[in-house]
PDB file of N, CA and C in Angstrom:
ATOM      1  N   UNK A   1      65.882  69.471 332.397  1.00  0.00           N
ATOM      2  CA  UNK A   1      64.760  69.743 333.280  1.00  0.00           C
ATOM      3  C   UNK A   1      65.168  69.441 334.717  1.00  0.00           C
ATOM      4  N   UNK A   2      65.231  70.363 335.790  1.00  0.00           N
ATOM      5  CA  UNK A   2      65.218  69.949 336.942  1.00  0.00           C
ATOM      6  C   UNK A   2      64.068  69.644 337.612  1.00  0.00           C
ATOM      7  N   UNK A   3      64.522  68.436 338.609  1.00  0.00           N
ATOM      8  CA  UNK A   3      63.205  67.537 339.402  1.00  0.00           C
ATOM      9  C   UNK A   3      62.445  68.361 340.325  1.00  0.00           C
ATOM     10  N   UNK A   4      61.436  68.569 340.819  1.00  0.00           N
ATOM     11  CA  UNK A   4      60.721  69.060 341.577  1.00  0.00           C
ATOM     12  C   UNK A   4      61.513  68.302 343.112  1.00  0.00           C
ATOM     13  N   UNK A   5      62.255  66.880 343.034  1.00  0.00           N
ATOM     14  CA  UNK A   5      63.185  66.782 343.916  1.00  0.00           C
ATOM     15  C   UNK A   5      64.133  67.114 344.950  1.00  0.00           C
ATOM     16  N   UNK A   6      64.848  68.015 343.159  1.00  0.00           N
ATOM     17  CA  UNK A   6      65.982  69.019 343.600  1.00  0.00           C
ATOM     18  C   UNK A   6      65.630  70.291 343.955  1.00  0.00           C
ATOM     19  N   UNK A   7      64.419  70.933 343.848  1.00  0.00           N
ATOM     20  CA  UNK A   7      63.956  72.016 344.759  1.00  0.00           C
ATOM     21  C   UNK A   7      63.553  71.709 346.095  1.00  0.00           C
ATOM     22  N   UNK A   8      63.264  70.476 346.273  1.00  0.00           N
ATOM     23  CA  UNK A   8      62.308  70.290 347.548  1.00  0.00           C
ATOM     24  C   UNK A   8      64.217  70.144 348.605  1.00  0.00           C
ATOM     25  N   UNK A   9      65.173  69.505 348.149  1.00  0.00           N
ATOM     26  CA  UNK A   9      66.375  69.154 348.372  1.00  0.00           C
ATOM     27  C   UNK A   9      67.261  70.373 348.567  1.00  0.00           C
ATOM     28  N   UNK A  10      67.592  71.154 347.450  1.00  0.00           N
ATOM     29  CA  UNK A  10      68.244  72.151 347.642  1.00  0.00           C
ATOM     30  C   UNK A  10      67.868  73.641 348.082  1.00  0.00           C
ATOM     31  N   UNK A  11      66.722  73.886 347.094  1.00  0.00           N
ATOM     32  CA  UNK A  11      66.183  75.157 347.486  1.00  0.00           C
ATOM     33  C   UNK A  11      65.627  75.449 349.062  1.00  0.00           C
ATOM     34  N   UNK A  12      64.104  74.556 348.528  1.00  0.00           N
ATOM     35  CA  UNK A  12      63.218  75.278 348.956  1.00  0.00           C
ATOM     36  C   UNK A  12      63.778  74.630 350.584  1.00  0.00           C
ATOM     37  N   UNK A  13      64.617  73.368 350.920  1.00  0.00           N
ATOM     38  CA  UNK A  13      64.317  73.173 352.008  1.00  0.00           C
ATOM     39  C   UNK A  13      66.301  73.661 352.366  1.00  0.00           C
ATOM     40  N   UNK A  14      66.945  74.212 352.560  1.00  0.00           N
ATOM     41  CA  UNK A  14      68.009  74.521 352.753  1.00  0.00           C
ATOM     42  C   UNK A  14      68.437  74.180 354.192  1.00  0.00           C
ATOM     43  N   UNK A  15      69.182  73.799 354.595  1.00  0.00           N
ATOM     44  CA  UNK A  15      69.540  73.472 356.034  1.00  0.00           C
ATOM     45  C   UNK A  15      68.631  73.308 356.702  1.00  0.00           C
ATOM     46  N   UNK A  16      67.256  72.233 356.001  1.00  0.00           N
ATOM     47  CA  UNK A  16      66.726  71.662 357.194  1.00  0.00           C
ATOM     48  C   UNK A  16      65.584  72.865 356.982  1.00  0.00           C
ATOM     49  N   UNK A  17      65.666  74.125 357.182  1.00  0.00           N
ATOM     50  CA  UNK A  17      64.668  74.702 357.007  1.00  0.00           C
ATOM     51  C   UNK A  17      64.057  75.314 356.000  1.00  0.00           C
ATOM     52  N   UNK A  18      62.721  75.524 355.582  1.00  0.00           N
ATOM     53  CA  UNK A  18      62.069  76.281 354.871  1.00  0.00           C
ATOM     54  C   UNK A  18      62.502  77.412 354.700  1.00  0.00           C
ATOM     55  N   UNK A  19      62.693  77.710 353.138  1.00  0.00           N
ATOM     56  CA  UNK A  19      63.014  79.392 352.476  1.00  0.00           C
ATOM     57  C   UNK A  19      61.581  79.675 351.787  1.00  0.00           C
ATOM     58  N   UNK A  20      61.539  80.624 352.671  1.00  0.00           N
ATOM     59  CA  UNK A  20      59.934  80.727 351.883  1.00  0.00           C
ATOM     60  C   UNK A  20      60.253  81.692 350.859  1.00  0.00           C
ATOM     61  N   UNK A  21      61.420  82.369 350.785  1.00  0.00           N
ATOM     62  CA  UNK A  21      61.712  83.393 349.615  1.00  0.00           C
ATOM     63  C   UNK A  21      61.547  82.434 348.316  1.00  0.00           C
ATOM     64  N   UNK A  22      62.126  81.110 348.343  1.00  0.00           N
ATOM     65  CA  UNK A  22      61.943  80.464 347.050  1.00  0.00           C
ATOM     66  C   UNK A  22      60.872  80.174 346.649  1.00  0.00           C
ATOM     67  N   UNK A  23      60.264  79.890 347.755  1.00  0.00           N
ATOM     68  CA  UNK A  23      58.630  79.218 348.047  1.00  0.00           C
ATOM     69  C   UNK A  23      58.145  80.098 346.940  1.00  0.00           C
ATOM     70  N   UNK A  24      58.125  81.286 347.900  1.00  0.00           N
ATOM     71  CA  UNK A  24      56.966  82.425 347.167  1.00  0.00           C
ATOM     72  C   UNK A  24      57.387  82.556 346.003  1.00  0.00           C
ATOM     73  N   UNK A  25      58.899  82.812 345.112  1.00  0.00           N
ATOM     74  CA  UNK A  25      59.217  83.267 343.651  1.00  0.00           C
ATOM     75  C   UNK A  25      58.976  81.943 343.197  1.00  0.00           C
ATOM     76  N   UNK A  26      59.048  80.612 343.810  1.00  0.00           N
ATOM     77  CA  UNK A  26      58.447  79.680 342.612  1.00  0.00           C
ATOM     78  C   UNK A  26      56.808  79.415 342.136  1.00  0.00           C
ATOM     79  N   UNK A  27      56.333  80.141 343.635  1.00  0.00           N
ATOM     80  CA  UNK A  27      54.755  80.410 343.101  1.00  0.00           C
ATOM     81  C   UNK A  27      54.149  81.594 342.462  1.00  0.00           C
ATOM     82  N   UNK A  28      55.050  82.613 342.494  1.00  0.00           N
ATOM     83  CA  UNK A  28      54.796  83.661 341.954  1.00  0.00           C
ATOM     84  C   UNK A  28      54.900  83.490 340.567  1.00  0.00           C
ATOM     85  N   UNK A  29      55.905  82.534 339.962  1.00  0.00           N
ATOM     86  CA  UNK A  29      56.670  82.396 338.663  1.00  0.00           C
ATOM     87  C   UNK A  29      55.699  81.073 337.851  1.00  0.00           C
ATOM     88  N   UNK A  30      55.054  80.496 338.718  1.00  0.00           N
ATOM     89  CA  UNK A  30      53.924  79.137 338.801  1.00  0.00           C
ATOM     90  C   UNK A  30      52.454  80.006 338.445  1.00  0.00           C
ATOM     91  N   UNK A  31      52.234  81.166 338.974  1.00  0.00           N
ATOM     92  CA  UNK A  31      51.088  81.754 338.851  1.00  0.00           C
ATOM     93  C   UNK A  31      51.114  82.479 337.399  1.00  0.00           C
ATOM     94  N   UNK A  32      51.962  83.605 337.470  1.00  0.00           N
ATOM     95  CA  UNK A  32      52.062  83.838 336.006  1.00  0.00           C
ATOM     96  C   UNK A  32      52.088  83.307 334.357  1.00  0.00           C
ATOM     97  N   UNK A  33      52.564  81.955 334.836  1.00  0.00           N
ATOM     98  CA  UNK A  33      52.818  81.021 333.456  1.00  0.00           C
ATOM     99  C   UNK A  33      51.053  80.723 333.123  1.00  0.00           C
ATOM    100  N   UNK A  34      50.717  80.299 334.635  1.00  0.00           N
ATOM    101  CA  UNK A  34      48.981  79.492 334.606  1.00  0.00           C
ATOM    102  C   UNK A  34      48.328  80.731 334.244  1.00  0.00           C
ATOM    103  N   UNK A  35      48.277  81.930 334.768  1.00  0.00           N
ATOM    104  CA  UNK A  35      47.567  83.008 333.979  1.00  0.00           C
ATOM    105  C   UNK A  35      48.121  83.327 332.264  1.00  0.00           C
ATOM    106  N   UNK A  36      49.092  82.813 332.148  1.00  0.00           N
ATOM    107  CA  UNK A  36      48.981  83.506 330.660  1.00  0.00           C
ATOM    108  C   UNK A  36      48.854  82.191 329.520  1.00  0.00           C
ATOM    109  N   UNK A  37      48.359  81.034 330.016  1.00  0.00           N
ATOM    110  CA  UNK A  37      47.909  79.931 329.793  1.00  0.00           C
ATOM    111  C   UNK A  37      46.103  79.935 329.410  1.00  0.00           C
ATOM    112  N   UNK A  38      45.377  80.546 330.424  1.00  0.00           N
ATOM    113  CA  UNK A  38      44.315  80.786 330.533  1.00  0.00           C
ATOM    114  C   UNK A  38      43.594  82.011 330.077  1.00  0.00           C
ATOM    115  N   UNK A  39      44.493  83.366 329.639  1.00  0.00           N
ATOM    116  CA  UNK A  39      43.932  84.657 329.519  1.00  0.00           C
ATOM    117  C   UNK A  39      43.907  84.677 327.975  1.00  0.00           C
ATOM    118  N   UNK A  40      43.020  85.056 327.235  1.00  0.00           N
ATOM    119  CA  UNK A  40      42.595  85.149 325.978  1.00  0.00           C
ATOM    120  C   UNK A  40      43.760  86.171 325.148  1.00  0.00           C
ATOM    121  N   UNK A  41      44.390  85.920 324.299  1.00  0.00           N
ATOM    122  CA  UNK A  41      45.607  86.387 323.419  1.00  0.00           C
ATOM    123  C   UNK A  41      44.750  87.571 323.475  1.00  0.00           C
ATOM    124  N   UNK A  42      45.344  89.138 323.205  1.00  0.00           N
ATOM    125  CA  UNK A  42      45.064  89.841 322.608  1.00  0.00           C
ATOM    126  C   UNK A  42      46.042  90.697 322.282  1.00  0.00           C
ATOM    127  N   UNK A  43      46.900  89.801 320.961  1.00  0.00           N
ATOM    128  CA  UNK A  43      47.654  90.420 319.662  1.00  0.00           C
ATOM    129  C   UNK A  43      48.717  91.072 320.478  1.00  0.00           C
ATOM    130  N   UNK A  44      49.430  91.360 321.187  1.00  0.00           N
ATOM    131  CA  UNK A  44      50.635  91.755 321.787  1.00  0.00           C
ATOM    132  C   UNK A  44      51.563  90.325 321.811  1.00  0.00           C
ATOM    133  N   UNK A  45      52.792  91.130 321.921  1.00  0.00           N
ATOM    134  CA  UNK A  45      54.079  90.520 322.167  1.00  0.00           C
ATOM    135  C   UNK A  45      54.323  89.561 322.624  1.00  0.00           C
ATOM    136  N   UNK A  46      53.478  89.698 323.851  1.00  0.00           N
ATOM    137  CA  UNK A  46      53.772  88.655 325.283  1.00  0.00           C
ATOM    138  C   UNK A  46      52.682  87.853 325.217  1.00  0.00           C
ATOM    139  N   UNK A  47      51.355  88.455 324.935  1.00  0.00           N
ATOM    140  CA  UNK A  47      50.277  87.080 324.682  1.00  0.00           C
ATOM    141  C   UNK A  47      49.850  87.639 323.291  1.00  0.00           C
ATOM    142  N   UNK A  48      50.328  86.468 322.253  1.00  0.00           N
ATOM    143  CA  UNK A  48      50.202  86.960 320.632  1.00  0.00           C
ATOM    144  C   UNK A  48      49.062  85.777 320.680  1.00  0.00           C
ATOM    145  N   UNK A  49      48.572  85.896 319.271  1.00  0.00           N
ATOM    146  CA  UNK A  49      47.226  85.359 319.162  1.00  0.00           C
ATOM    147  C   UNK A  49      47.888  84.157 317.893  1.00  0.00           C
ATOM    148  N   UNK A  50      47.431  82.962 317.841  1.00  0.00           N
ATOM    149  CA  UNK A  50      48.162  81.809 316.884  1.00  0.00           C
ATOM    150  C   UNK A  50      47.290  82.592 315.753  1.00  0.00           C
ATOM    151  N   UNK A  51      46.313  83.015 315.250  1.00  0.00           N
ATOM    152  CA  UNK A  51      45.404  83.475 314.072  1.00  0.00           C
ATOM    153  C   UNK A  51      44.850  84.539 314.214  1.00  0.00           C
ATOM    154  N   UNK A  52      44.181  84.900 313.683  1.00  0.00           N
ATOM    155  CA  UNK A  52      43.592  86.034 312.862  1.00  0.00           C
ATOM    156  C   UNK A  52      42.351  85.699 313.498  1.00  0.00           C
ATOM    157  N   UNK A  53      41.650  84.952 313.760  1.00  0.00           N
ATOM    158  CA  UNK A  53      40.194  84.307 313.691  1.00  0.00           C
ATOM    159  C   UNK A  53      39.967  84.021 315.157  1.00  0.00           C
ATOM    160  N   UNK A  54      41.575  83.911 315.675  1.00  0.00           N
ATOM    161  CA  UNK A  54      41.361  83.579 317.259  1.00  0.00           C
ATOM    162  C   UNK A  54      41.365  84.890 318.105  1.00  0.00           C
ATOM    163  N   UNK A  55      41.994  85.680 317.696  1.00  0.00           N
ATOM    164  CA  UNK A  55      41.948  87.033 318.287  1.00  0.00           C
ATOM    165  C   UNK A  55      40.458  87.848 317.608  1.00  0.00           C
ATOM    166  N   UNK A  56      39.813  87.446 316.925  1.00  0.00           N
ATOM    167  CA  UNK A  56      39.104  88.032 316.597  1.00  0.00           C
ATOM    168  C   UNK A  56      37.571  87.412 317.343  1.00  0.00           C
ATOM    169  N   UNK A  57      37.909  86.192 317.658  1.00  0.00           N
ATOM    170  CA  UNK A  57      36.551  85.567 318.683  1.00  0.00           C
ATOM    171  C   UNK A  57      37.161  85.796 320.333  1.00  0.00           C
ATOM    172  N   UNK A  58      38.245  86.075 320.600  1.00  0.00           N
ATOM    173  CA  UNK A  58      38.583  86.567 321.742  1.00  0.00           C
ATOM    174  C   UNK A  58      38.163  87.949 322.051  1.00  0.00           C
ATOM    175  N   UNK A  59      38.609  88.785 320.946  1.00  0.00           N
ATOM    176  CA  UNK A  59      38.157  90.258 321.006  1.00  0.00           C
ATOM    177  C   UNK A  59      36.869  90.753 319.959  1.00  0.00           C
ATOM    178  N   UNK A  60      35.962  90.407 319.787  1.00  0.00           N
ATOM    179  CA  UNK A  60      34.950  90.979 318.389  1.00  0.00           C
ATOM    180  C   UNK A  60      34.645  92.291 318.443  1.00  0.00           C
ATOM    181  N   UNK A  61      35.501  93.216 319.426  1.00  0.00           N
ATOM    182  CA  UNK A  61      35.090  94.677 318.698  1.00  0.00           C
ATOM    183  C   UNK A  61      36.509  95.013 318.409  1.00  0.00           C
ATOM    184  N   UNK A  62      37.363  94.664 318.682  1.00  0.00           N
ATOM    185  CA  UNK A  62      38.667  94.851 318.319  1.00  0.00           C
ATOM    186  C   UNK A  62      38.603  95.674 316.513  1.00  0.00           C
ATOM    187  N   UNK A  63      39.037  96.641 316.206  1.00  0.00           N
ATOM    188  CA  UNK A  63      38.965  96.734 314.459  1.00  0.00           C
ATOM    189  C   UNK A  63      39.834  96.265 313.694  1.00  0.00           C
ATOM    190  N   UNK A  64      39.679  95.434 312.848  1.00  0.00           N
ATOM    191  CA  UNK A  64      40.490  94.773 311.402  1.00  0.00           C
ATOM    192  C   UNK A  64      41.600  96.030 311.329  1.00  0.00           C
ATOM    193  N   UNK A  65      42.627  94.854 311.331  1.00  0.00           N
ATOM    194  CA  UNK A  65      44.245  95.706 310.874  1.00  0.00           C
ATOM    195  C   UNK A  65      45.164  95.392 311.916  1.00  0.00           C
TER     196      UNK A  65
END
């Protein structure tokens, strides 16, 4: 695991100054995780559902199968 340290150290603050290129792809990459944390599974790949019962109170018109 790297420290939130070693970004503030290497990355984000590079010679003294602010890279906001890192800035922004570590918040861009920070936003996506928290949205797919919060958005209700619906049965795909990328947001799969842990049950049967959970995708089915997430989605109730969804059809069986």
């Amino acid at each position: 695991v790297i420290s939130l340290s070693f970004f503030s150290q290497h990355l984000i603050y590079s010679s003294h100054h602010l890279n906001y290129t890192v800035v922004w792809a570590l918040l861009d990459t920070l936003s996506r995780e928290l949205q797919a944390l919060v958005e209700h599974p619906n049965g795909t790949k990328t947001n799969p559902a842990t049950t049967c019962k959970e995708l089915q109170l997430a989605h109730p018109g969804l059809p069986d199968g």
